[in-house]
Protein backbone atom coordinates (compact mmCIF):
# COMPACT_ATOMS: atom_id res chain seq x y z
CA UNK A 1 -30.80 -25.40 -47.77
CA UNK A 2 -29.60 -21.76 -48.63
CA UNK A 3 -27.08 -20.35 -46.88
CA UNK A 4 -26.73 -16.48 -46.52
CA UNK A 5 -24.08 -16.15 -44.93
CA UNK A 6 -21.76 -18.08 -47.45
CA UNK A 7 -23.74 -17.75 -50.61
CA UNK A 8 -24.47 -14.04 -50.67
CA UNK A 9 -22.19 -10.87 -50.42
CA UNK A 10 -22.21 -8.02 -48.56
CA UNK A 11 -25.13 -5.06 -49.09
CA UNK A 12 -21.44 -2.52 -48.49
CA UNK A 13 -18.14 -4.02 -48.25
CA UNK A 14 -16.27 -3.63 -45.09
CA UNK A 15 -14.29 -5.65 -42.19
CA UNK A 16 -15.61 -5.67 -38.77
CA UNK A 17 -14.05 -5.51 -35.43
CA UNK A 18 -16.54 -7.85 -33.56
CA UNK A 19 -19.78 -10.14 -34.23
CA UNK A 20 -21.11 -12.43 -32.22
CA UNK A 21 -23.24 -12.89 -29.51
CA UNK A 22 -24.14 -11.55 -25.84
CA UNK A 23 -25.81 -12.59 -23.03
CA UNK A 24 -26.41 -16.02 -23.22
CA UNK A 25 -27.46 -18.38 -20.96
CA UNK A 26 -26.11 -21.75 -20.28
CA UNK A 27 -24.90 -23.52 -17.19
CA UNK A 28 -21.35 -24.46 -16.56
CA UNK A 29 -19.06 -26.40 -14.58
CA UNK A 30 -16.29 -23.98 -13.64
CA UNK A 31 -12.71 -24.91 -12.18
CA UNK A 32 -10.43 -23.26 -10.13
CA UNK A 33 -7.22 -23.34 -8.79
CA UNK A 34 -7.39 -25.65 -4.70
CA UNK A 35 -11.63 -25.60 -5.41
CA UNK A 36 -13.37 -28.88 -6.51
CA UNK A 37 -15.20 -28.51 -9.51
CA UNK A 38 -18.92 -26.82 -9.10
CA UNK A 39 -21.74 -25.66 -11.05
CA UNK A 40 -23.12 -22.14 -11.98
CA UNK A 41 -25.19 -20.72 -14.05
CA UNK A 42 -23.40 -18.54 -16.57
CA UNK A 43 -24.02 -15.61 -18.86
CA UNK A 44 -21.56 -15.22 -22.33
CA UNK A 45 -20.71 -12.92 -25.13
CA UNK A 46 -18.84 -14.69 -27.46
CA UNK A 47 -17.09 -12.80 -30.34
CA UNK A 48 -14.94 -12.87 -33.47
CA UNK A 49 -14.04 -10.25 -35.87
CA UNK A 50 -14.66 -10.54 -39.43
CA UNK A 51 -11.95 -9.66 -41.87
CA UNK A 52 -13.41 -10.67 -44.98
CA UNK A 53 -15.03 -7.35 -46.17
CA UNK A 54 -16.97 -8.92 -49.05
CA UNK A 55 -18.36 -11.87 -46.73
CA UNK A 56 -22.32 -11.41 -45.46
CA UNK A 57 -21.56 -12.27 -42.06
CA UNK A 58 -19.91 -14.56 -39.49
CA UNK A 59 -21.35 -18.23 -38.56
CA UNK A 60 -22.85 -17.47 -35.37
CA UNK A 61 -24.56 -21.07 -35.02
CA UNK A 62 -20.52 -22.62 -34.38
CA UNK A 63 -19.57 -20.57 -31.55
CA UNK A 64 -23.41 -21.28 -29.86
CA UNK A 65 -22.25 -24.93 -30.47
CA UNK A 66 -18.62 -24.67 -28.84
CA UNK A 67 -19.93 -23.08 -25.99
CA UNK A 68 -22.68 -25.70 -26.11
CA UNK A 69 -19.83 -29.05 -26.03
CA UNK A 70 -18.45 -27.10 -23.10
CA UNK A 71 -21.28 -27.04 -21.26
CA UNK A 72 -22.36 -30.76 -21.73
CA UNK A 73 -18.50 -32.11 -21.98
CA UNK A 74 -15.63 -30.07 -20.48
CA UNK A 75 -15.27 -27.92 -17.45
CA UNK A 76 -14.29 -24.34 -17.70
CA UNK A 77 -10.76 -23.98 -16.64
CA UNK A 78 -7.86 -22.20 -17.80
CA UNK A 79 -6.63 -25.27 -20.14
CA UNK A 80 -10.56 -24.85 -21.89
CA UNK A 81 -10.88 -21.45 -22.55
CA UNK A 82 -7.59 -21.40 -24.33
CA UNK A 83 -8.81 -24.10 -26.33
CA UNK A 84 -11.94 -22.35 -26.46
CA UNK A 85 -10.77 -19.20 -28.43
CA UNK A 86 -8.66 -21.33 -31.11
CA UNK A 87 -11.69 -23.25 -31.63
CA UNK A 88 -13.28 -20.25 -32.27
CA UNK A 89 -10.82 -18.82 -35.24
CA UNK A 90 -10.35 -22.40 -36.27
CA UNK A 91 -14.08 -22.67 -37.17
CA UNK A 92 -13.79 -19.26 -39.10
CA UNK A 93 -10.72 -19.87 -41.08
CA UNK A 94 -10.40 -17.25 -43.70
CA UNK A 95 -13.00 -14.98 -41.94
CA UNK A 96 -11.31 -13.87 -38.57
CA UNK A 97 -8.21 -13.83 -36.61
CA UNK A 98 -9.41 -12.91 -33.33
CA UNK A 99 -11.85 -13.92 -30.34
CA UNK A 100 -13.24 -12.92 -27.51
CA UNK A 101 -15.32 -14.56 -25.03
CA UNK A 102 -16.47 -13.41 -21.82
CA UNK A 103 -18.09 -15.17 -18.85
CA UNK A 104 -20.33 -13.74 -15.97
CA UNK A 105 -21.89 -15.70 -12.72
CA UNK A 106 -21.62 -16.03 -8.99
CA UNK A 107 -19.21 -18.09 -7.43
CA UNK A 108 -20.35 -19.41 -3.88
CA UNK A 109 -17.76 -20.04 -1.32
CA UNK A 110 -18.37 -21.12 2.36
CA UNK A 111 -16.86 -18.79 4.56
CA UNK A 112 -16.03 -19.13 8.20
CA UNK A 113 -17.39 -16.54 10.76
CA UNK A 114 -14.86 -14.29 13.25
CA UNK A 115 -15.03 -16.05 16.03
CA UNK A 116 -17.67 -18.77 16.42
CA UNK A 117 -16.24 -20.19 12.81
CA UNK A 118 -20.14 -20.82 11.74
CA UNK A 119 -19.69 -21.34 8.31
CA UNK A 120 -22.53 -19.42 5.66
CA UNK A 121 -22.01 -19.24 1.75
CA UNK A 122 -20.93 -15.80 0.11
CA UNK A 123 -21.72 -15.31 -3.37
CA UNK A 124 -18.95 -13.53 -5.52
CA UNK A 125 -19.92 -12.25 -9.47
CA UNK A 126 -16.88 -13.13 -11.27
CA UNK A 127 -16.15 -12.22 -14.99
CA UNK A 128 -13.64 -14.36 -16.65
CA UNK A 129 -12.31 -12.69 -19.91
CA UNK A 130 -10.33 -14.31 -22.93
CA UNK A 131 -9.36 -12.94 -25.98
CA UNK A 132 -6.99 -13.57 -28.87
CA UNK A 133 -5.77 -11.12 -30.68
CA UNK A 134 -2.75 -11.44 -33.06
CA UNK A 135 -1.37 -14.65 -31.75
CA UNK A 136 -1.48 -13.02 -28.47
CA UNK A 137 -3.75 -14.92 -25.90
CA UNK A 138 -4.90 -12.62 -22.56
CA UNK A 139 -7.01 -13.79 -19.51
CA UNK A 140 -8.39 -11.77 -17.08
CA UNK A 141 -10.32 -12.80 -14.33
CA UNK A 142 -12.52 -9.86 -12.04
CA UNK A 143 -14.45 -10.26 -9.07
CA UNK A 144 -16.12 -7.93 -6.72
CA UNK A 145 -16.05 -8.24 -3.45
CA UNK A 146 -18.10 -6.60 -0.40
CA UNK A 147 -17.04 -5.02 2.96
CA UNK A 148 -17.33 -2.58 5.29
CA UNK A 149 -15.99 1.10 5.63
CA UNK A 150 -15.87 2.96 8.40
CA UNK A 151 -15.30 7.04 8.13
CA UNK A 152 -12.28 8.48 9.39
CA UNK A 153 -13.21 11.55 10.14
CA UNK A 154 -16.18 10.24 11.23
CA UNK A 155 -14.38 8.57 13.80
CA UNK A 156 -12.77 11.08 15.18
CA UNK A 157 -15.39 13.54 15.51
CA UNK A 158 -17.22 10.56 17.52
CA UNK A 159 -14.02 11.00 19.39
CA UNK A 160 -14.28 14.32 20.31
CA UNK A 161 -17.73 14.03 21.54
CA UNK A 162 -17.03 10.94 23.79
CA UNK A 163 -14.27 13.08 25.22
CA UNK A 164 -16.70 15.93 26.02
CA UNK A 165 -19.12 13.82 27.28
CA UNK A 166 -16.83 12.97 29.87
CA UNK A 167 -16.06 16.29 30.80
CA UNK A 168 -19.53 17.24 31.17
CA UNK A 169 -20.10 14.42 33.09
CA UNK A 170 -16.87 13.92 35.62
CA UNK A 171 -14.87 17.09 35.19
CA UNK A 172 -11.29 17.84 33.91
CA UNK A 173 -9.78 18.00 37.13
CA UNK A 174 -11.29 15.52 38.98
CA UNK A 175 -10.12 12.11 40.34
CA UNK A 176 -12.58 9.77 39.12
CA UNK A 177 -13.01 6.29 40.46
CA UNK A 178 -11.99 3.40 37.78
CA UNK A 179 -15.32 1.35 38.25
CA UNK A 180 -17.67 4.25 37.64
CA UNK A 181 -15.99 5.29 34.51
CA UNK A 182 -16.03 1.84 33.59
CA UNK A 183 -19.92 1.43 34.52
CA UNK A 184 -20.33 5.27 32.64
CA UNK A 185 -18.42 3.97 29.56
CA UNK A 186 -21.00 0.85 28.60
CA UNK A 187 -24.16 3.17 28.85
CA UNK A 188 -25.22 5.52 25.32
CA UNK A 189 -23.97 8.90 27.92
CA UNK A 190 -20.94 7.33 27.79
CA UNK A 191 -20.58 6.25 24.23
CA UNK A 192 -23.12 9.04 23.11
CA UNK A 193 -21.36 9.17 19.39
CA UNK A 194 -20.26 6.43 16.92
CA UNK A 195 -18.84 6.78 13.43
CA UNK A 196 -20.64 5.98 10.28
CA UNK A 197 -20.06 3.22 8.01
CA UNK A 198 -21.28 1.50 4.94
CA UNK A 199 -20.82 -1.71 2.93
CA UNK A 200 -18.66 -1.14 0.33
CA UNK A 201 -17.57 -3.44 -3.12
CA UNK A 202 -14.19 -3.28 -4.08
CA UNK A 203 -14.23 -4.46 -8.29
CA UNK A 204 -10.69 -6.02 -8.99
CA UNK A 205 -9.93 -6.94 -12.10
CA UNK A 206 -6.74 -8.73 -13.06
CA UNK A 207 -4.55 -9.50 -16.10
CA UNK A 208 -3.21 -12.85 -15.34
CA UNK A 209 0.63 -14.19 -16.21
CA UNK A 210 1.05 -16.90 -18.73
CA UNK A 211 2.83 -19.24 -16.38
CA UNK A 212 -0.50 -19.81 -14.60
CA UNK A 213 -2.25 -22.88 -15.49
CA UNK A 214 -5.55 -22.32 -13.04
CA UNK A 215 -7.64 -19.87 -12.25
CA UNK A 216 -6.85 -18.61 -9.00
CA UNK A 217 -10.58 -17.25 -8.23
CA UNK A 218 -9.95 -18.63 -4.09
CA UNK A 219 -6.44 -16.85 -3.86
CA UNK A 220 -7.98 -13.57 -5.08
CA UNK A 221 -10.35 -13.84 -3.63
CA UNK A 222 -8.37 -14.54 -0.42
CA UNK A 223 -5.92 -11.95 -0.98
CA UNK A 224 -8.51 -8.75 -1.52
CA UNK A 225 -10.20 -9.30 1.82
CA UNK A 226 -6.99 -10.15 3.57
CA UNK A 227 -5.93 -6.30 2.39
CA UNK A 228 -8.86 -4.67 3.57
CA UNK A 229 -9.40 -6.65 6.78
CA UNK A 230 -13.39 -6.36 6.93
CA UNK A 231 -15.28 -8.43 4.42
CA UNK A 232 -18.79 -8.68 5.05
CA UNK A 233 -19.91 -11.83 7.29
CA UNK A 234 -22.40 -14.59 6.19
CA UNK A 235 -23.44 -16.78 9.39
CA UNK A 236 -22.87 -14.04 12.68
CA UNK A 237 -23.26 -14.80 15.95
CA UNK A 238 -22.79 -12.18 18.92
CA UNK A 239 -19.17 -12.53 19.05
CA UNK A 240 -18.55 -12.25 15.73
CA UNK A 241 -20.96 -9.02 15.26
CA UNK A 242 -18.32 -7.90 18.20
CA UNK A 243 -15.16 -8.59 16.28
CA UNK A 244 -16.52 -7.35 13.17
CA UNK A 245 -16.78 -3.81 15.11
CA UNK A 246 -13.32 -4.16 16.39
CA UNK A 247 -12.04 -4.55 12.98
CA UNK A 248 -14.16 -1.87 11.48
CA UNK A 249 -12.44 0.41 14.23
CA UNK A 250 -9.03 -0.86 13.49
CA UNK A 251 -9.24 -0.59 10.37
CA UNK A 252 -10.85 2.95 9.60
CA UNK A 253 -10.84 4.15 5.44
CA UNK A 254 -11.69 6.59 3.11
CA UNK A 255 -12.12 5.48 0.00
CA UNK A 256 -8.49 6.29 -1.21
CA UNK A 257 -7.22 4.28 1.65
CA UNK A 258 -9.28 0.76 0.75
CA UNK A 259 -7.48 1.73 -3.20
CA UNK A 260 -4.30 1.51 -1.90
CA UNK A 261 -4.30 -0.96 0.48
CA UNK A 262 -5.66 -3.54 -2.75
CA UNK A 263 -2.71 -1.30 -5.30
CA UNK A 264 0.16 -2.28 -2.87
CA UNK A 265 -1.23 -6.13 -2.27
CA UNK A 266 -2.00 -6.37 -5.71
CA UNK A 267 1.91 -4.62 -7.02
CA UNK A 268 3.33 -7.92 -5.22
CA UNK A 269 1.68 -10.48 -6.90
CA UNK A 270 4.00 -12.03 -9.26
CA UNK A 271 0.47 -14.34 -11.66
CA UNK A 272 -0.88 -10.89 -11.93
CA UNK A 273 0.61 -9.19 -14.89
CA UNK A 274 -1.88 -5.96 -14.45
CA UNK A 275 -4.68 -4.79 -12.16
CA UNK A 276 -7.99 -2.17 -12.23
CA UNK A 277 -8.96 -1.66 -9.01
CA UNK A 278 -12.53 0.57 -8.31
CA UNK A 279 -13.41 0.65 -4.84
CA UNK A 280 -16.97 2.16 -4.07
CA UNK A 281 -17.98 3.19 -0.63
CA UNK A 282 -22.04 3.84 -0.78
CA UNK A 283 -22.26 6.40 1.37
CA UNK A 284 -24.43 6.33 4.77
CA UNK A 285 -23.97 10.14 5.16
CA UNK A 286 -24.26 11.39 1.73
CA UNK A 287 -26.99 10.70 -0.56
CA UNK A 288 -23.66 9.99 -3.51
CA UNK A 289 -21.28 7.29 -3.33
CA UNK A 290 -17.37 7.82 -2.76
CA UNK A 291 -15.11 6.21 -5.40
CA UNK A 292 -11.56 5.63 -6.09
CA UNK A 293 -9.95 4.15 -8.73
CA UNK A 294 -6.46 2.48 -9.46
CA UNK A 295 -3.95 0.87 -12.50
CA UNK A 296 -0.86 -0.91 -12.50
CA UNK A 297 0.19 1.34 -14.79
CA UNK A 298 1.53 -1.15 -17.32
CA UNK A 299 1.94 0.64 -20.73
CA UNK A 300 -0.88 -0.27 -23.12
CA UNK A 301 -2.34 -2.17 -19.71
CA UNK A 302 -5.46 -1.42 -18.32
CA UNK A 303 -7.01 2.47 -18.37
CA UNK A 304 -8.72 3.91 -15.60
């Protein structure tokens, strides 16, 4: 049977940065680091460059087919997608030196509630990212994650109207009797103002060291909601709701505060090499959304 791509030259000569393939769809069995092994349903670019400048065009069937044997017959860890990218330049000897693969699909983790400790699933998009370029290898693993943002300044203009409610309604001089400030205090006079908030995603992206041998998808995870203090819940029951609005009042934050909360957790991980942080509050009082972003600042590392 012809083949083009081996028997024919180029219509103008020239190397290429990348060929390959994007978005395709194939189910997985993905591994990480204190998970068992689960399912998802995956989408991939797959890459290489091509250095030959006379040749037609890369052999885009053999990376379809790698991906394919790890689908049926391996499990998507951080041992495979090493192997993964070699096999990739390995199958184009002579024709490219470099690879790049990326993965993209929800990762479902059950996730205890505040207080009642009902669990619910929460679905996370990760992005798993390797490339080899010059005999270099680089993961990177990103995930976003969603929670809740409650205004500053919001707050304290709430504040200020709770405290002139009062006023108006007992006086500055007064004496006023504990129990009926107590009764005043759970009606809407009482609390006639509350602050706005708004879920948020926080999009973390990480370079990861090459002493790890797992992809630490839980621990990140982990680590990014631990920072901020008020993920959104899955399974809620009336004591959690309450404890969710405790913590959304402890923990009040612009946009440049949830930034570097996640830049000073993140600067003390040791298996993270370099970070891009984006944190986006969608806005419940303005009709934009409020962004902030952060590096590591690692020379050559990631941009913002």
């Amino acid at each position: 049977m012809p083949d083009i791509a081996n028997q024919t030259l180029a219509q103008t000569e020239g190397a290429l940065d990348w060929v390959g393939m994007s978005n395709i769809e194939m189910p997985l069995v993905v591994g990480a680091a204190n998970e068992p092994e689960r399912p998802v349903s995956a989408r991939i670019d797959a890459f290489v460059n091509l250095t030959d400048p006379k040749a037609k065009g890369i052999h885009m069937s053999r990376l379809y087919l790698l991906l394919e044997d790890l689908s049926n017959n391996d499990v998507l860890n951080h041992d495979s997608l090493r192997k993964l990218l070699h096999d990739f330049i390995d199958s184009h000897d002579g024709l490219a030196d470099q690879a790049y693969v990326k993965f993209s699909f929800d990762y479902h983790l059950r996730r205890k509630a505040l207080v009642s400790k009902k669990p619910g699933w929460k679905a996370y998009p990760i992005t798993l990212v390797g490339r080899y370029d010059n005999g270099k290898l680089a993961l990177q693993l990103g995930v976003d994650v969603p929670y809740s943002s409650t205004c500053p300044c919001s707050a304290a203009l709430a504040r200020q109207l709770i405290q002139d409610a009062f006023a108006g309604q007992f006086g500055t001089d007064a004496e006023v009797d504990a129990e009926t400030v107590h009764r005043w205090l759970g009606t809407t006079q009482g609390i006639i103002a509350t602050p706005h908030s708004q879920r948020s995603v926080a999009e973390v992206k990480v370079l990861l060291s090459d002493d790890l041998n797992e992809l630490p998808i839980i621990h990140l995870v982990d680590a990014i909601e631990e920072a901020l203090q008020t993920p959104v819940q899955a399974a809620v029951k009336r004591e959690d709701e309450q404890e969710f609005a405790r913590l959304n009042g402890q923990n009040l934050m612009f946009c440049e505060d949830a930034a570097r909360r996640l830049k000073f957790m993140l600067s003390h991980q040791s298996q993270f090499f370099d970070f891009w942080i984006r944190v986006n509050h969608y806005e419940s009082l303005h009709a934009h959304d409020a962004v902030s972003i952060a590096t590591k600042g690692v020379p050559g590392g990631f941009q913002p």
